[in-house]
N, C-alpha and C. Protein backbone atom coordinates (compact mmCIF):
# COMPACT_ATOMS: atom_id res chain seq x y z
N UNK A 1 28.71 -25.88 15.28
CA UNK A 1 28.89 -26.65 14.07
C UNK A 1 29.33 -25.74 12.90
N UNK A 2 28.56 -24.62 13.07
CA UNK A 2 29.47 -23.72 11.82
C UNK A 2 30.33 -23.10 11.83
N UNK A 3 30.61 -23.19 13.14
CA UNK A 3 32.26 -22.70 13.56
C UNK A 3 33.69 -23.73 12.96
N UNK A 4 32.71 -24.83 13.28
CA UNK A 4 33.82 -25.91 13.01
C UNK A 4 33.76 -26.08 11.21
N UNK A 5 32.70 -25.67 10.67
CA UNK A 5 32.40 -25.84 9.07
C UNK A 5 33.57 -24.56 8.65
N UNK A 6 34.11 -23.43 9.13
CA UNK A 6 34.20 -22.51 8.53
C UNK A 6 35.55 -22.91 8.80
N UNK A 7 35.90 -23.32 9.57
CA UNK A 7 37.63 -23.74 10.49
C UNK A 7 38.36 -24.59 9.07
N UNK A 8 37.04 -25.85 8.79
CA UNK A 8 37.42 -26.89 7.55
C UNK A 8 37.70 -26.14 6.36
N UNK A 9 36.81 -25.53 6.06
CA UNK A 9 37.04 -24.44 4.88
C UNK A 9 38.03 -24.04 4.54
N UNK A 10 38.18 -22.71 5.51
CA UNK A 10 39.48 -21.85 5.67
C UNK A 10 41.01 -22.95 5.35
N UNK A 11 40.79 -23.92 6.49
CA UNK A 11 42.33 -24.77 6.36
C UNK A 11 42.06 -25.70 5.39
N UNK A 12 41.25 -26.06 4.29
CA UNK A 12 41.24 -27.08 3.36
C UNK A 12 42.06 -25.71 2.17
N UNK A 13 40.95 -24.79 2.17
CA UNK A 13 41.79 -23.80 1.48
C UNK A 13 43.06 -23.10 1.18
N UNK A 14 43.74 -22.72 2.76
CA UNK A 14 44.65 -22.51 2.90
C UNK A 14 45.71 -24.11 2.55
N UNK A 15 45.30 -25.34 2.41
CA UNK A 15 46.54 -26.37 2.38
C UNK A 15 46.38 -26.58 0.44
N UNK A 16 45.36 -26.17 -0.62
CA UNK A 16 45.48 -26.13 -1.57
C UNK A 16 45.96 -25.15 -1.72
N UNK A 17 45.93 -23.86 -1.51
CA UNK A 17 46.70 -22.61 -1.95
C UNK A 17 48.10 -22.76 -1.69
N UNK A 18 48.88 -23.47 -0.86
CA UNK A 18 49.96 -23.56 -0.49
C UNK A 18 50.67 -24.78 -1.57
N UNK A 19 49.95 -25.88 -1.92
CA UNK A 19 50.32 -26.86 -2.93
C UNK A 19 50.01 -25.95 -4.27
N UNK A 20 49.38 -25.56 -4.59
CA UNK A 20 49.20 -25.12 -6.48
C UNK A 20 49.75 -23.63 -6.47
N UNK A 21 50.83 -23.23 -5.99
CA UNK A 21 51.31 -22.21 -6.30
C UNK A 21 51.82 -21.90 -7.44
N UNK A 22 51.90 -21.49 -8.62
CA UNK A 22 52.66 -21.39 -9.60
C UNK A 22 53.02 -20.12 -10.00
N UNK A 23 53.80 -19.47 -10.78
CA UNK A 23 55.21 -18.36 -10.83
C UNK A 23 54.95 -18.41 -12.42
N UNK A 24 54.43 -17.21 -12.80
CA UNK A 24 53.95 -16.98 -14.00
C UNK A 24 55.45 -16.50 -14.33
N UNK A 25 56.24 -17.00 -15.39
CA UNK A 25 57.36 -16.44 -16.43
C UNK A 25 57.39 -14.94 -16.37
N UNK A 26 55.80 -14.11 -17.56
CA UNK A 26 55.43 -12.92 -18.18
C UNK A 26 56.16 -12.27 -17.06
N UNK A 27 55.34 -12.31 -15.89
CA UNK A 27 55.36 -11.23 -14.80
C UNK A 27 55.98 -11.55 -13.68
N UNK A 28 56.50 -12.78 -13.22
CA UNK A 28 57.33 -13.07 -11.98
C UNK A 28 56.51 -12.83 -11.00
N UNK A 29 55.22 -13.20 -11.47
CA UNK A 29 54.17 -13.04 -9.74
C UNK A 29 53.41 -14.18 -9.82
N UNK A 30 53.70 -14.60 -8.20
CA UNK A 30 52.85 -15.83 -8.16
C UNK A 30 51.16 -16.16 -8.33
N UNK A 31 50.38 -17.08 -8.60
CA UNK A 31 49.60 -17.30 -9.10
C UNK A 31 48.77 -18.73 -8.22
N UNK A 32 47.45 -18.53 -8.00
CA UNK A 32 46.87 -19.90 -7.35
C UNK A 32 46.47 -20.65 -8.46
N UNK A 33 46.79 -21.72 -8.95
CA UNK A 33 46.10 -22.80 -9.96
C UNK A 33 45.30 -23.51 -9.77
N UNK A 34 44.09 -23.33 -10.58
CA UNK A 34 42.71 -24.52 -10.26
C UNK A 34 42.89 -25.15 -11.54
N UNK A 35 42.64 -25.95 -11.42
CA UNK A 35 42.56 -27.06 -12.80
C UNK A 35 41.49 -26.60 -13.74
N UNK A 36 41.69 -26.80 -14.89
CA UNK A 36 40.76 -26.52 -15.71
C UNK A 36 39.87 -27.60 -16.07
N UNK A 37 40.12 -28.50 -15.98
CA UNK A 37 39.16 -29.52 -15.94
C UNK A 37 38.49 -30.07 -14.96
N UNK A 38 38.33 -29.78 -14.01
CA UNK A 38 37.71 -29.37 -12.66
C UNK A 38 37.20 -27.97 -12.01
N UNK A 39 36.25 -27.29 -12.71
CA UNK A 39 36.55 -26.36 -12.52
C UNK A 39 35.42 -25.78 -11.06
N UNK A 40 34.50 -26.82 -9.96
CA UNK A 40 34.19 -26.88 -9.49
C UNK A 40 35.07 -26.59 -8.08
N UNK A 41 36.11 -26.59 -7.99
CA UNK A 41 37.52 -26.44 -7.43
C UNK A 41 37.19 -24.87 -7.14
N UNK A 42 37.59 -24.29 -8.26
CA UNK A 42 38.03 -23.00 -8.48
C UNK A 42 36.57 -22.17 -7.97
N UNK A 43 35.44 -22.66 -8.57
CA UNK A 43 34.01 -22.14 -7.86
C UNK A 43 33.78 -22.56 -6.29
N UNK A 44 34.27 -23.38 -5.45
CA UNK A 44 34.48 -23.54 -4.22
C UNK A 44 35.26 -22.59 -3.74
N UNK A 45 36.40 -22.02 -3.75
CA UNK A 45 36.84 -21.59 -3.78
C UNK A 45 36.88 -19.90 -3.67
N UNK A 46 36.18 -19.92 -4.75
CA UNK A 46 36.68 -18.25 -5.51
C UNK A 46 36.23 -17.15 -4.30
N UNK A 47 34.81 -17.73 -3.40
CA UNK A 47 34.88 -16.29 -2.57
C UNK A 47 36.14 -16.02 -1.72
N UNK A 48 36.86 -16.91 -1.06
CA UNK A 48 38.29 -16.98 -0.39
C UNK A 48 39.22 -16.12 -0.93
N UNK A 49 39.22 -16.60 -2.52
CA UNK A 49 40.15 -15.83 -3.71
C UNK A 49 39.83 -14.36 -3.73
N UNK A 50 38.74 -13.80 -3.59
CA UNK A 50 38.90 -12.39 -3.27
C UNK A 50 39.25 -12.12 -2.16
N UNK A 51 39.19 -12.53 -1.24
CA UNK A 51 39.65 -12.20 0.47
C UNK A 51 40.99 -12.10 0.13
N UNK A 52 41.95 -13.57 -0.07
CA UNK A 52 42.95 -13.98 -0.52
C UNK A 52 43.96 -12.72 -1.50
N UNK A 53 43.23 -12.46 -2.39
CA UNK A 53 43.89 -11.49 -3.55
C UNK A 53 43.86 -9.81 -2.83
N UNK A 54 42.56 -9.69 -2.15
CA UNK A 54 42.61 -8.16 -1.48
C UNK A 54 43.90 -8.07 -0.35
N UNK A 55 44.10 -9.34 0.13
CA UNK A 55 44.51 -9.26 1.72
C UNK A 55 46.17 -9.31 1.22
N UNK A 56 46.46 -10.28 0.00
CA UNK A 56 48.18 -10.87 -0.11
C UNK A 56 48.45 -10.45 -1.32
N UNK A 57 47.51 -9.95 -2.74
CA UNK A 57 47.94 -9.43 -3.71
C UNK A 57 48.13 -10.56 -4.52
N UNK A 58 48.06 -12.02 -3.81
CA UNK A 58 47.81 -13.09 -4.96
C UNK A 58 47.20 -13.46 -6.23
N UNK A 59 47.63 -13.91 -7.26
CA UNK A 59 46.80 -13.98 -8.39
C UNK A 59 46.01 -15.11 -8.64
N UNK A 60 45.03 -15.33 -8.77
CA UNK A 60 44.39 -16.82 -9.54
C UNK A 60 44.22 -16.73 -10.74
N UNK A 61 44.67 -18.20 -11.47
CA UNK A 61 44.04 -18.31 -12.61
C UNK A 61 43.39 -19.73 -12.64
N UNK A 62 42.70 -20.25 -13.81
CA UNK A 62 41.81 -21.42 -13.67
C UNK A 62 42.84 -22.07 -15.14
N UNK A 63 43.10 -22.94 -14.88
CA UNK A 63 43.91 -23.86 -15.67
C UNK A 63 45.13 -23.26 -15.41
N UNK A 64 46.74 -23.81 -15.87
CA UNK A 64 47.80 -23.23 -15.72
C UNK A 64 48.88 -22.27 -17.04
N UNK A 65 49.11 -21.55 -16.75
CA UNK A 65 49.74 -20.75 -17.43
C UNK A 65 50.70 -20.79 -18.84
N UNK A 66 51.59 -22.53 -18.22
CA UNK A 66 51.89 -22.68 -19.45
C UNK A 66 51.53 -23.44 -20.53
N UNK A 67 52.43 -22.57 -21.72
CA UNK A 67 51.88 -22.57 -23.08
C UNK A 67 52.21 -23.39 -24.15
């Protein structure tokens, strides 16, 4: 069962990281977007986001970039 819990995880994760990609202007590097008004998202999340950022160099931010 927690094999199959960690399987959901991983691929719920991996199919939002692939939809909220966004391309910061400043720096021309891509970026994962969590909503800022949800920010329960981004705390689900965030231990992945270090795996994620060590492993691909990806950036997160929590709300979106533009201004």
């Amino acid at each position: 069962m927690a094999v199959i819990m960690l399987v959901l995880y991983l691929g719920s994760y991996l199919a939002y990281r692939t939809v909220h990609i966004e391309v910061w202007e400043r720096n021309g590097q891509p970026y994962v977007i969590f909503p800022a008004s949800s920010p329960i998202v981004y705390y689900l999340y965030r231990p992945l986001t270090y795996l994620d950022g060590a492993l691909t160099g990806m950036g997160f931010h929590l709300g979106s970039h533009h201004e």
